[in-house]
Protein backbone atom coordinates (compact mmCIF):
# COMPACT_ATOMS: atom_id res chain seq x y z
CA UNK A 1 22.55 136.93 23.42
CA UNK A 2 24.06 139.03 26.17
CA UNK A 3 27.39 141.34 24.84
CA UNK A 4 29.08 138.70 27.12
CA UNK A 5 27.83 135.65 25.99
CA UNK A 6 28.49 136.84 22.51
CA UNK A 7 32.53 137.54 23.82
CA UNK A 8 32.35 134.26 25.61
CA UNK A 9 30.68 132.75 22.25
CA UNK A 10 34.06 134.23 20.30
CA UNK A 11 36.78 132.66 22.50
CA UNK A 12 34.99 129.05 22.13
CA UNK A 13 34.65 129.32 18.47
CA UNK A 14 36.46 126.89 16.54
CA UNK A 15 39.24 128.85 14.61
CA UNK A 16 40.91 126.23 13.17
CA UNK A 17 40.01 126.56 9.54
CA UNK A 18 39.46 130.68 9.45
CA UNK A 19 40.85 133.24 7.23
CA UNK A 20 42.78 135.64 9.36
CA UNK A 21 43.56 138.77 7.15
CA UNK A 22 46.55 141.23 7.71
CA UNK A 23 47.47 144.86 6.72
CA UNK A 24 49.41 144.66 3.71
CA UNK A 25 51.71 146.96 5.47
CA UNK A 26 53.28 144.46 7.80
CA UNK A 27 54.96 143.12 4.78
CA UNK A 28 55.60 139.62 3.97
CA UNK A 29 56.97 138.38 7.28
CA UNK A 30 54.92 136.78 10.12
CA UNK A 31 56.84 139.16 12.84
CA UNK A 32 54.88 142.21 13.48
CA UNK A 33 51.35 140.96 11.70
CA UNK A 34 48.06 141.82 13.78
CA UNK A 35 45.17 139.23 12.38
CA UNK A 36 41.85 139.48 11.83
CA UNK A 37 38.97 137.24 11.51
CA UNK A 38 34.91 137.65 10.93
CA UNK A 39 33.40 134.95 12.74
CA UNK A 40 29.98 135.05 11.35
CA UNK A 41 26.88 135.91 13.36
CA UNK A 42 29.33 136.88 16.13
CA UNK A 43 31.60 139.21 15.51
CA UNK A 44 36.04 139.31 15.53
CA UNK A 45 38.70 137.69 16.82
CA UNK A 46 42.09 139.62 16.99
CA UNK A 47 45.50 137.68 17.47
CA UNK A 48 49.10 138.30 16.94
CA UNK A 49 50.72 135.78 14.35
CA UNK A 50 53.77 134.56 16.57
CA UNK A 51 51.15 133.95 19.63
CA UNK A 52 47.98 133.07 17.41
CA UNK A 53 46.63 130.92 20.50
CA UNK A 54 45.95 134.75 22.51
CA UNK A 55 43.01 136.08 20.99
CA UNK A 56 41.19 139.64 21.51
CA UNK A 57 37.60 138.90 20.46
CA UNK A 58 35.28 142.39 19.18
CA UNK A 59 31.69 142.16 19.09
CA UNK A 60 31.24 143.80 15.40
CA UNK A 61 30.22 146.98 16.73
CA UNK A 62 33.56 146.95 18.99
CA UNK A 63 35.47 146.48 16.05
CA UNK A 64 33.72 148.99 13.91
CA UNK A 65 34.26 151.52 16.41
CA UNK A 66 37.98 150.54 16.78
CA UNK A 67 38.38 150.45 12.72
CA UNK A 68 37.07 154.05 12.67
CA UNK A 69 38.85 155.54 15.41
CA UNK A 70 42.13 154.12 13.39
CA UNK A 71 40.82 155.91 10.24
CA UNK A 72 40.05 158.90 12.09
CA UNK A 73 43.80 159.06 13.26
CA UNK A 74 42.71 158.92 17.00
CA UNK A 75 45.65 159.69 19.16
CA UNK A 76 46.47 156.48 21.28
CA UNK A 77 45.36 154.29 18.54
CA UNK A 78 47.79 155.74 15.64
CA UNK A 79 51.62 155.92 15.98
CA UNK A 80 52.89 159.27 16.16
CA UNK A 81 49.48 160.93 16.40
């Protein structure tokens, strides 16, 4: 599968019953939570829990690279960095 059939493959995927994690640093409100979700064999899908219908979705490699640049305090990826 092509890296955009495997995107493609993402948006079409049937979210409904998924397990979308969040940081335990947005706290216990829905306002400023980015989600997560492994959709197996495929990769992530990224949404924002007030508009859970727009999703980002990350091939896993994508999203590895994105988790480490994060860790890695990247500037443009971490606040105040």
């Amino acid at each position: 599968m092509t890296k955009e059939e495997t995107l493609k493959a993402l948006l079409a995927a049937d979210l409904t019953n998924a397990e979308w994690t969040k940081s335990a640093a947005s706290g216990n409100t829905a306002q400023d939570c980015l989600e997560a979700t492994r959709v197996e064999g495929l990769g992530w899908v990224l949404r924002h829990s007030i508009l859970t219908s727009h999703v980002i979705p990350l091939t896993d490699s994508e999203y590895e690279a994105y988790v480490k640049g994060v860790q890695a305090n990247q500037p443009g990826l971490v606040p105040g960095v």
